[in-house]
N, C-alpha and C. Protein backbone atom coordinates (compact mmCIF):
# COMPACT_ATOMS: atom_id res chain seq x y z
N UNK A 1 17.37 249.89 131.42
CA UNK A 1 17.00 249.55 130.08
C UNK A 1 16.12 250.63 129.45
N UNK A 2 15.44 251.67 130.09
CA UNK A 2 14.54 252.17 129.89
C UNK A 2 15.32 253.57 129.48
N UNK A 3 16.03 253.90 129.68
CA UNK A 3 17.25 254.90 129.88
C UNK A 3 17.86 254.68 128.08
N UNK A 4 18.09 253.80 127.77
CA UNK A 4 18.79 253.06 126.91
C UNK A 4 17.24 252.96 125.50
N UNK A 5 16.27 252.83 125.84
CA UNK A 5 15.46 252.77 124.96
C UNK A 5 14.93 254.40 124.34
N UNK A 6 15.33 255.23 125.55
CA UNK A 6 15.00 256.71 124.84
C UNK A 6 16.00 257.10 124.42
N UNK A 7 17.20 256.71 124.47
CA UNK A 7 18.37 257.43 123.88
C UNK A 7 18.58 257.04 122.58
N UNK A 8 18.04 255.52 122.56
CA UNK A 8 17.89 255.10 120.95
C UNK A 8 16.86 256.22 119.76
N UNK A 9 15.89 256.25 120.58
CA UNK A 9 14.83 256.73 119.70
C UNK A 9 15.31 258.19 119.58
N UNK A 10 15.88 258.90 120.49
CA UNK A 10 16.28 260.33 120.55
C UNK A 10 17.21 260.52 119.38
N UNK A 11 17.97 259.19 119.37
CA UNK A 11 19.09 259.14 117.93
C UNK A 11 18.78 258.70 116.77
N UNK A 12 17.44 258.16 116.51
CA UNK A 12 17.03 257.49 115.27
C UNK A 12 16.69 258.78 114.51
N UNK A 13 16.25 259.89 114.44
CA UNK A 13 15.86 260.51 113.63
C UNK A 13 16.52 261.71 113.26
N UNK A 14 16.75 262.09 112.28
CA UNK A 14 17.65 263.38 112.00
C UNK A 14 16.42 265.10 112.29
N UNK A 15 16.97 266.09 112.71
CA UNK A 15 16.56 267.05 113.26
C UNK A 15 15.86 267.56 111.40
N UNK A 16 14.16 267.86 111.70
CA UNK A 16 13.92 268.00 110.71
C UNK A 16 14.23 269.27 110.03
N UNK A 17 14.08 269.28 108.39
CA UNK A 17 14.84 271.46 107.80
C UNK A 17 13.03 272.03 108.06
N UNK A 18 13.99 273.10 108.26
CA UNK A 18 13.09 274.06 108.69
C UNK A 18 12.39 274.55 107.16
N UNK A 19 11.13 275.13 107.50
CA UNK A 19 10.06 275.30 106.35
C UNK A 19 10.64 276.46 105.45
N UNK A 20 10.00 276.76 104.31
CA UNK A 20 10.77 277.49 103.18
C UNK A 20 10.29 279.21 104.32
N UNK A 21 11.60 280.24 104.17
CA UNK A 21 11.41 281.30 104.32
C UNK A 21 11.88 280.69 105.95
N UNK A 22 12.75 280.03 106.36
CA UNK A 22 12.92 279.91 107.47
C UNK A 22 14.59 278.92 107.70
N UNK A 23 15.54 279.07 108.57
CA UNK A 23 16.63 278.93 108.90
C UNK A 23 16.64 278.58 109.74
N UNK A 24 18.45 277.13 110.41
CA UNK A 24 17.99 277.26 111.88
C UNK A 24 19.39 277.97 112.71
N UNK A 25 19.15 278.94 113.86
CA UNK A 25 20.19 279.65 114.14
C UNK A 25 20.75 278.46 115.02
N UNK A 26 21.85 279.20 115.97
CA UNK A 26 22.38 278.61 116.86
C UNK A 26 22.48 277.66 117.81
N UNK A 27 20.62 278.27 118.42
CA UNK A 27 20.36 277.35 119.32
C UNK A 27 19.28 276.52 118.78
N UNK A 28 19.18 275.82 117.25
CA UNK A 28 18.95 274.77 116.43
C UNK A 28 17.35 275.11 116.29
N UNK A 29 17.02 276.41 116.63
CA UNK A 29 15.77 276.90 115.91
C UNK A 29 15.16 277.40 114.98
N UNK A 30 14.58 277.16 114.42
CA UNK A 30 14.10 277.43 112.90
C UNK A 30 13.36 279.07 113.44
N UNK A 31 13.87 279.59 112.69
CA UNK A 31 13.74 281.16 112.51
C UNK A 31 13.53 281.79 111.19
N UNK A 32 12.67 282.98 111.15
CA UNK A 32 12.47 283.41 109.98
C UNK A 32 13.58 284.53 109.51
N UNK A 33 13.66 283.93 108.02
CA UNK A 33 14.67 284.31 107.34
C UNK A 33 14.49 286.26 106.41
N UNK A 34 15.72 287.19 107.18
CA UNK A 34 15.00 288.39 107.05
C UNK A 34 15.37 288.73 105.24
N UNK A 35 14.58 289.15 104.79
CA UNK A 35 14.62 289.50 103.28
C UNK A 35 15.62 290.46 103.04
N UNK A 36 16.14 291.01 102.10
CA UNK A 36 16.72 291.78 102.14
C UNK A 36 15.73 292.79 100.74
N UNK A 37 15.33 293.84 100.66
CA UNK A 37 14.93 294.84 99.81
C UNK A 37 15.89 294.73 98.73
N UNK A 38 15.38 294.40 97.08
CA UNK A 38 15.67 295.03 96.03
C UNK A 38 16.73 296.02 96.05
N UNK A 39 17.77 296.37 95.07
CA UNK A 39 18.42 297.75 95.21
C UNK A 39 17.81 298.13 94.14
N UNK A 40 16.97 299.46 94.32
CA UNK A 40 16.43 300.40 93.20
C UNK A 40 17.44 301.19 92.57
N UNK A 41 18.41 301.30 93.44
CA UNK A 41 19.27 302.25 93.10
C UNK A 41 19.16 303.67 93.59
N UNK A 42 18.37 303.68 94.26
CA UNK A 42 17.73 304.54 94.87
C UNK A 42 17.79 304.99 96.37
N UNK A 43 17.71 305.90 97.02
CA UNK A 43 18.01 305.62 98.75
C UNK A 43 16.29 305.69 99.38
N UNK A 44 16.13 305.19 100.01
CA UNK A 44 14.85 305.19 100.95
C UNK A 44 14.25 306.89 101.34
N UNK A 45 13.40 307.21 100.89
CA UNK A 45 13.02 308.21 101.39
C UNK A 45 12.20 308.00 102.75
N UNK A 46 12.17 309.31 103.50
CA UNK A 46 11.68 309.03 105.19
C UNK A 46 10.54 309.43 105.07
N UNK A 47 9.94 308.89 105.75
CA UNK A 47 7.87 309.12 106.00
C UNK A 47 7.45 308.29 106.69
N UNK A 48 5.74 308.68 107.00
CA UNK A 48 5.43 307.98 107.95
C UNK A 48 4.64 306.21 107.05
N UNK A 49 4.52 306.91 105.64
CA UNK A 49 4.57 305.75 104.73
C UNK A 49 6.10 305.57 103.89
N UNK A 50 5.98 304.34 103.66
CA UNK A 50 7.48 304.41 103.01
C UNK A 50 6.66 302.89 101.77
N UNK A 51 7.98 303.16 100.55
CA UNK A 51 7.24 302.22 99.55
C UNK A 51 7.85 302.54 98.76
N UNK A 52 7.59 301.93 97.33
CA UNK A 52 8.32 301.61 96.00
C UNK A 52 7.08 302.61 94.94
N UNK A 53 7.72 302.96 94.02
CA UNK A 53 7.56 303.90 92.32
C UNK A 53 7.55 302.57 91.66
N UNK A 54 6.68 302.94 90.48
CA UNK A 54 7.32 302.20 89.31
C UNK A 54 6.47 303.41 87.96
N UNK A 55 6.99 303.38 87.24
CA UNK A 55 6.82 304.52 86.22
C UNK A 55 7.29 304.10 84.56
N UNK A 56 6.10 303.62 83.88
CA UNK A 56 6.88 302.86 82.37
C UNK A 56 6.66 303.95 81.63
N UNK A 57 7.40 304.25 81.27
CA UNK A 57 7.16 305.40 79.64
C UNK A 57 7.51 304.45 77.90
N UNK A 58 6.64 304.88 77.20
CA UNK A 58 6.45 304.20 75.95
C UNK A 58 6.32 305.75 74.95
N UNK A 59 7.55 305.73 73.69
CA UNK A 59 8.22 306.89 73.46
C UNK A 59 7.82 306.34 72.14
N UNK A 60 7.73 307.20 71.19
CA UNK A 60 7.90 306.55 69.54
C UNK A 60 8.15 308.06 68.93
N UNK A 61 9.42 308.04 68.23
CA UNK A 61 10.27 308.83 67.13
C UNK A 61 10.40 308.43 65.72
N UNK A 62 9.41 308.03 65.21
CA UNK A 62 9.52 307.89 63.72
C UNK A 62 9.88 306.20 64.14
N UNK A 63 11.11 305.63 63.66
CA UNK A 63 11.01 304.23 63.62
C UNK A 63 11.89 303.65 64.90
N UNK A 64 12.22 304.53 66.01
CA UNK A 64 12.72 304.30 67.49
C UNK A 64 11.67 303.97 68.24
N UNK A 65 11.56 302.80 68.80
CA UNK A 65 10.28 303.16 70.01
C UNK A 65 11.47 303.22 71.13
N UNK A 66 11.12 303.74 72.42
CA UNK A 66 11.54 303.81 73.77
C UNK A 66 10.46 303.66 74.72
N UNK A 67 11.41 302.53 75.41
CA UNK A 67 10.73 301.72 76.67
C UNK A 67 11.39 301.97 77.61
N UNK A 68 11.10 302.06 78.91
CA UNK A 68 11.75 301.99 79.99
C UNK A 68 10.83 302.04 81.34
N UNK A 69 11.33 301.78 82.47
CA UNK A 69 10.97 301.83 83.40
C UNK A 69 11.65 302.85 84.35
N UNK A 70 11.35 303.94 85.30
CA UNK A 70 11.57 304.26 86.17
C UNK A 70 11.12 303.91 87.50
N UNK A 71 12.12 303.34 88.01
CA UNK A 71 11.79 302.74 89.61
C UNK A 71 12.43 303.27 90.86
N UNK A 72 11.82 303.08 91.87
CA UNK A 72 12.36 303.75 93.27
C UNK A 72 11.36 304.09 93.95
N UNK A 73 11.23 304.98 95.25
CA UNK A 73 10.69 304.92 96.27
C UNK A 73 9.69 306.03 95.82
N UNK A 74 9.18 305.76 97.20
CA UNK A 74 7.90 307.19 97.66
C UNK A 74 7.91 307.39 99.15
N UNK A 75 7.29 308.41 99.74
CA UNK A 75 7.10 308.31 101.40
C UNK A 75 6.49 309.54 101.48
N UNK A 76 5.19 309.15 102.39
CA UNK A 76 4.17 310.08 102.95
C UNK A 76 4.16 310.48 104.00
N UNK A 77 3.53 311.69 104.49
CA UNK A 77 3.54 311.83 105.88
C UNK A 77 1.98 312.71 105.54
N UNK A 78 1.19 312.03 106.62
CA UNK A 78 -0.06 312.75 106.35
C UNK A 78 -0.33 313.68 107.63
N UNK A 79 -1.26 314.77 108.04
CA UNK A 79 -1.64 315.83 108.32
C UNK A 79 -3.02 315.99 109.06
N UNK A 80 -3.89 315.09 108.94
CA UNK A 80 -5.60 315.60 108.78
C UNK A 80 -5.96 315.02 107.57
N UNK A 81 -6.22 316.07 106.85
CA UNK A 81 -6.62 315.80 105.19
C UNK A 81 -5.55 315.76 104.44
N UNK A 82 -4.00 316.03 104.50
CA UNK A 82 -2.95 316.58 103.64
C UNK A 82 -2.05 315.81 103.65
N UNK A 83 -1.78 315.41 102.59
CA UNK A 83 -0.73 314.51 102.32
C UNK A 83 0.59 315.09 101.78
N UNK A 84 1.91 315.06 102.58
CA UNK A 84 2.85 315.12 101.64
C UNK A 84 3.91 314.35 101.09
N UNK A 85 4.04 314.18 99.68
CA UNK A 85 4.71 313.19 99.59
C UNK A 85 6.51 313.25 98.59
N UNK A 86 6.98 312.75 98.84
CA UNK A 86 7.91 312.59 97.91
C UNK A 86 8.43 311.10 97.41
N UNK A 87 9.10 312.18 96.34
CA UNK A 87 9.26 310.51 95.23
C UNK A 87 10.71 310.74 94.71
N UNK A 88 11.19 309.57 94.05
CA UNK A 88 12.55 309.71 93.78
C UNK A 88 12.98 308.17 92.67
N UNK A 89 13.09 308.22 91.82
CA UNK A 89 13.37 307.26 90.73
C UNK A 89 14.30 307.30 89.90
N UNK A 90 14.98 305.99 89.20
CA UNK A 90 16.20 306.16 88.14
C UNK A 90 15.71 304.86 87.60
N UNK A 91 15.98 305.50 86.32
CA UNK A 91 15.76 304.44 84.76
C UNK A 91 16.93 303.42 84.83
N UNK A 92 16.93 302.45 83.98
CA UNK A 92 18.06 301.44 84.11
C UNK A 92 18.33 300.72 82.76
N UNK A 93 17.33 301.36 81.83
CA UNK A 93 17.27 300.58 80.40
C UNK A 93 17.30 301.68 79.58
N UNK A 94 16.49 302.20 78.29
CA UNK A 94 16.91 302.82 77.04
C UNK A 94 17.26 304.26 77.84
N UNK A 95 16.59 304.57 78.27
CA UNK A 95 16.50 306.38 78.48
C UNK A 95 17.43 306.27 79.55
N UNK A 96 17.97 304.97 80.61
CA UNK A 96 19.60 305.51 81.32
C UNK A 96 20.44 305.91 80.25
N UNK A 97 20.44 304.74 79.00
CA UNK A 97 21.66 304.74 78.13
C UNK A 97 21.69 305.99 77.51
N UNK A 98 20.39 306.78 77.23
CA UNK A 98 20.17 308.12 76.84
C UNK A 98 20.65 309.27 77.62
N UNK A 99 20.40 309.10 78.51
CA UNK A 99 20.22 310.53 79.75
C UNK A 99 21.09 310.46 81.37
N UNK A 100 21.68 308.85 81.06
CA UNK A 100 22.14 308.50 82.23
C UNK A 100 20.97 307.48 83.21
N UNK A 101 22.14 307.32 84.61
CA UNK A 101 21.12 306.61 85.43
C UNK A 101 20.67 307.52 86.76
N UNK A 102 21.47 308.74 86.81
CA UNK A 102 20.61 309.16 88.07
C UNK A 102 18.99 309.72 88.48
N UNK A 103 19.39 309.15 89.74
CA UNK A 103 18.09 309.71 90.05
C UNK A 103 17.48 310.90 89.76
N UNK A 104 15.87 311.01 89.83
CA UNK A 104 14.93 311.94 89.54
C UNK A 104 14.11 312.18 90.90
N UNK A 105 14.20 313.55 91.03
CA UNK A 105 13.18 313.53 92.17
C UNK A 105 12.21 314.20 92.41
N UNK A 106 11.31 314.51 92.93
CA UNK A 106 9.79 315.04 93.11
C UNK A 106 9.15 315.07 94.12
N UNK A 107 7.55 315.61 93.85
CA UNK A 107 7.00 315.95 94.93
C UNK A 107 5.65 315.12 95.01
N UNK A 108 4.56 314.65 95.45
CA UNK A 108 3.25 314.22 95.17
C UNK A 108 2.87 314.62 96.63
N UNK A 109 2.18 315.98 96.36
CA UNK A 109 1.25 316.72 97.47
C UNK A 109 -0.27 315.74 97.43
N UNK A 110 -1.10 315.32 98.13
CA UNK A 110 -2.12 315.26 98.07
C UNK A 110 -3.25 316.00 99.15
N UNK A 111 -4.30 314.89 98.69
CA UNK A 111 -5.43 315.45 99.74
C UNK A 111 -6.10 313.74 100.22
N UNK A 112 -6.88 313.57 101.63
CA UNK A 112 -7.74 312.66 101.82
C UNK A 112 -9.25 312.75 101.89
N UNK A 113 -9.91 311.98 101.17
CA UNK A 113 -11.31 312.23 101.79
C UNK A 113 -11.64 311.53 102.97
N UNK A 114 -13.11 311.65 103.35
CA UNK A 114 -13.24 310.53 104.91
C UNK A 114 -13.45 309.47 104.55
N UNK A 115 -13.74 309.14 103.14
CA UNK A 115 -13.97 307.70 102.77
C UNK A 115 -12.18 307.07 102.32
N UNK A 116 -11.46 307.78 102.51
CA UNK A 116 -10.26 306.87 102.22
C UNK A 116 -9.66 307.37 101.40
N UNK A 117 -9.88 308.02 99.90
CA UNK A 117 -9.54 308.28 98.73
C UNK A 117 -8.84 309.23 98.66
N UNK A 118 -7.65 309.28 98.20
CA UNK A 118 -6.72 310.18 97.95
C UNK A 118 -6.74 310.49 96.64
N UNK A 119 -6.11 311.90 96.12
CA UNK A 119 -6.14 312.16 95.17
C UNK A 119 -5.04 313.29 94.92
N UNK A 120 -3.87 313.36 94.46
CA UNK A 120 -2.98 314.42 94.17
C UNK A 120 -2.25 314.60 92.77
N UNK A 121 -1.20 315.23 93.17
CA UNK A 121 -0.51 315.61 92.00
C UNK A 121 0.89 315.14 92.00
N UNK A 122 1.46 314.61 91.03
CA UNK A 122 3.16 314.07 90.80
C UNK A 122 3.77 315.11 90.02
N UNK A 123 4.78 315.63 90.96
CA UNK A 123 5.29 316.74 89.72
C UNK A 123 7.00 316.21 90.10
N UNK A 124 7.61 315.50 88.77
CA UNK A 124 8.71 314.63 88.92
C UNK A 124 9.81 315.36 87.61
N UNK A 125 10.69 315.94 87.85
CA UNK A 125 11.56 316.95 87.27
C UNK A 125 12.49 315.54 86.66
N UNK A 126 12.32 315.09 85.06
CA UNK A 126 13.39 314.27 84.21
C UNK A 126 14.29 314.69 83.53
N UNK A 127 14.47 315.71 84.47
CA UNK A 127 15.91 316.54 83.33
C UNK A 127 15.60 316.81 82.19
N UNK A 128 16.19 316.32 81.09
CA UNK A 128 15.89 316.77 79.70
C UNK A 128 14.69 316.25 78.64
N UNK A 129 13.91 315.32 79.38
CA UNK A 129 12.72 314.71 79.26
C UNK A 129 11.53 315.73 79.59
N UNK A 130 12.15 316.71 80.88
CA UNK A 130 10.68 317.64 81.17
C UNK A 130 9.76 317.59 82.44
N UNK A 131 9.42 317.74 82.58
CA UNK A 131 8.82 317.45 84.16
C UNK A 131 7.19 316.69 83.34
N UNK A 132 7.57 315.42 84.84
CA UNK A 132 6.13 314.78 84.28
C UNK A 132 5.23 315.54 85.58
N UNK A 133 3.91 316.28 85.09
CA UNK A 133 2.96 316.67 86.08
C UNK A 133 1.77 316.04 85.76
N UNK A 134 1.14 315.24 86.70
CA UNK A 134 0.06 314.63 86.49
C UNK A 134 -0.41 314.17 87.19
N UNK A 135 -1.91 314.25 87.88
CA UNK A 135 -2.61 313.65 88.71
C UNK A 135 -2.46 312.74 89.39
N UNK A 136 -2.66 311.83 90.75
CA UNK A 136 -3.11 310.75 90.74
C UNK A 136 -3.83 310.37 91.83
N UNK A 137 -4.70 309.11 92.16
CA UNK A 137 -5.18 308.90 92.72
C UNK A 137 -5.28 307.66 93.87
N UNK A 138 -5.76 307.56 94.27
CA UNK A 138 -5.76 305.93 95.18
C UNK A 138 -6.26 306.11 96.46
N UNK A 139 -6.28 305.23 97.32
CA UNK A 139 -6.69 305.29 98.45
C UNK A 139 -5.55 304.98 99.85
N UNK A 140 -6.30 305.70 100.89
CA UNK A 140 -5.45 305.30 102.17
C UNK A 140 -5.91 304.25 102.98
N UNK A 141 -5.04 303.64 104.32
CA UNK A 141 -5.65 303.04 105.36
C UNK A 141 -4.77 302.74 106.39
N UNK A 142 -5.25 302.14 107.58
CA UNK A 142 -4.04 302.46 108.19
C UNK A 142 -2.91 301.50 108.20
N UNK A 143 -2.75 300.08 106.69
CA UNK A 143 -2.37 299.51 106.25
C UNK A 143 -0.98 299.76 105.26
N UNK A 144 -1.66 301.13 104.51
CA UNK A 144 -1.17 301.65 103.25
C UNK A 144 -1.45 302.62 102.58
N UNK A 145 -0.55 303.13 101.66
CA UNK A 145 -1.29 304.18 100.34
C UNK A 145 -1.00 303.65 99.54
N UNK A 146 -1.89 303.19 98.41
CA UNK A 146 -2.33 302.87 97.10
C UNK A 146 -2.70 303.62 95.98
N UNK A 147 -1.71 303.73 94.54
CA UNK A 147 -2.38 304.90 94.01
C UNK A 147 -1.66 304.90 92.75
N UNK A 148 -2.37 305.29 92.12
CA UNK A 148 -1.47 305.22 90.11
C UNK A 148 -2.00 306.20 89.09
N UNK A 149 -1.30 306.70 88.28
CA UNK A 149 -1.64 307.43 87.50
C UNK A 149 -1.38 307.42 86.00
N UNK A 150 -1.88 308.05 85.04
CA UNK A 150 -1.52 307.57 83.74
C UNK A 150 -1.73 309.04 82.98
N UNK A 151 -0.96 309.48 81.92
CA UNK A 151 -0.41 310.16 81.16
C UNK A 151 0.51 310.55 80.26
N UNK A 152 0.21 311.77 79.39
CA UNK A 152 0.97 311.49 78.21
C UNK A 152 1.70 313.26 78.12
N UNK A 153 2.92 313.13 77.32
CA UNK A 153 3.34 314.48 77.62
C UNK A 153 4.69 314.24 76.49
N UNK A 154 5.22 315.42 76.55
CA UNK A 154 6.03 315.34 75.11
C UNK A 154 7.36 316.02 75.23
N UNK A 155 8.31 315.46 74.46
CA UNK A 155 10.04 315.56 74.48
C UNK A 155 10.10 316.07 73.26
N UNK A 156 11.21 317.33 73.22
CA UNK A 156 11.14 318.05 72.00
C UNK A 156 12.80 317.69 72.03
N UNK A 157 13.35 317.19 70.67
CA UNK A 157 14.05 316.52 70.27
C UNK A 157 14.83 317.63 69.01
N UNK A 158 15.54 318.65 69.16
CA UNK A 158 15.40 319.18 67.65
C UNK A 158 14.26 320.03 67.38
N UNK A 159 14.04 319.65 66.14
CA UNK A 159 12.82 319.97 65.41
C UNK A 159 11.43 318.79 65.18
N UNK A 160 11.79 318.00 66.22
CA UNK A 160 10.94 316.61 66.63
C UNK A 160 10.23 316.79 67.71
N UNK A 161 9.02 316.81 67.62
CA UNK A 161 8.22 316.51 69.06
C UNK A 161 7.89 315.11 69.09
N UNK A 162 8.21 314.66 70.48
CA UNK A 162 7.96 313.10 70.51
C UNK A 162 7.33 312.90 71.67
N UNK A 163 6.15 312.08 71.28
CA UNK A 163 4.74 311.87 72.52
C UNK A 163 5.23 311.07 73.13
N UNK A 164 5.10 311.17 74.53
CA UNK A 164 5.44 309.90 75.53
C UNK A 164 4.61 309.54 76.21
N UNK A 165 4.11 308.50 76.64
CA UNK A 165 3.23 307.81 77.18
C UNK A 165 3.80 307.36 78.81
N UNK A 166 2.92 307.90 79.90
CA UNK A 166 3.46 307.03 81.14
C UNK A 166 2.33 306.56 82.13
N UNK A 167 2.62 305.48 82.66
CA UNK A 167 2.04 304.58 83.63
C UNK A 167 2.41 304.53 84.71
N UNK A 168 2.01 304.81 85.98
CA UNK A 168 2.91 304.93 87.21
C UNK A 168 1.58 304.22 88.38
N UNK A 169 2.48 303.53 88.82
CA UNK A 169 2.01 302.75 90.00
C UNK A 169 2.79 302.88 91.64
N UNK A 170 1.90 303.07 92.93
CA UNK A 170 3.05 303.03 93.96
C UNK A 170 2.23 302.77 95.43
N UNK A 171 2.96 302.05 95.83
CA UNK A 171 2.62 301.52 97.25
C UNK A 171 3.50 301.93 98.10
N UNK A 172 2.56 302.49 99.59
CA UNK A 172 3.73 302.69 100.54
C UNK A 172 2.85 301.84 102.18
N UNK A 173 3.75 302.02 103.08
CA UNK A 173 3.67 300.78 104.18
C UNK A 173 3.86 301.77 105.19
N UNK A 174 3.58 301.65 106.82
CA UNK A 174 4.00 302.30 107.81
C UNK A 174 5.32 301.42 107.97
């Protein structure tokens, strides 16, 4: 009878779902479910950091404004004090429809201090836009590199010079 009383209870209840961000495989275990990465459009650059760009430019031509985003990777490999880095991004909104969607690619050399702080240079070749060169900064750890920069620089259009505005943000991961 006793045999008969656990087989009941073993059957009364349905096998509970597994928690959000989790699946159950084969052998009816809840397992975590692997993400799959964004397509930037972009291919992964190799380093000993690896991570995502993001880059907004804000354009105004008389009564055109231009918005866009450039997105895609980064990856570091550091040295001692020396950072080298590369970067690689493609637009997907006004300035693809302008200039296309391929990628852009570049360099961001830096430096570290002993307190953490990095500080270099983005020099990112946009084809007919111009090369954006401009500082930036952030910090390291043995977590991450953290780091963004902001600047303004100009597209000659004709007989039009047109100021562009950019914002760039980027994280990378071991």
């Amino acid at each position: 009878m006793s045999v008969l009383f656990f087989w009941f209870l073993a059957c009364a209840f349905p096998v509970p779902e597994c928690a959000s961000g989790y699946t159950r495989n084969e052998d009816d275990a809840c397992v975590a479910v692997e993400e799959i990465p964004a397509d930037t459009g972009v291919a992964a650059l190799v380093g000993a950091y690896q991570g995502e760009i993001s880059i907004a430019i804000n354009a105004s031509a008389d009564s055109l404004e231009i918005q866009d985003v450039c997105a895609g990777s980064v990856a570091f490999d550091r040295v001692d004090s020396e950072l080298t880095g590369l970067v690689q991004c493609v637009f997907s909104g006004m300035v693809a429809s302008l200039i296309g969607d391929d990628p852009f690619d570049g360099t961001m050399p830096g430096t570290v201090a002993e307190d953490g702080e990095t500080t270099g240079q983005i020099l990112l070749d946009l084809g007919t836009f111009g090369v954006l060169d401009e500082a930036w900064s952030g910090t390291i750890s043995t977590e991450k590199i953290e780091g963004s920069f902001v600047g303004e620089m100009s597209f000659t259009v004709g007989a039009l010079d047109v100021p562009v505005s950019f914002d760039g943000v980027f994280s990378a991961t071991p």
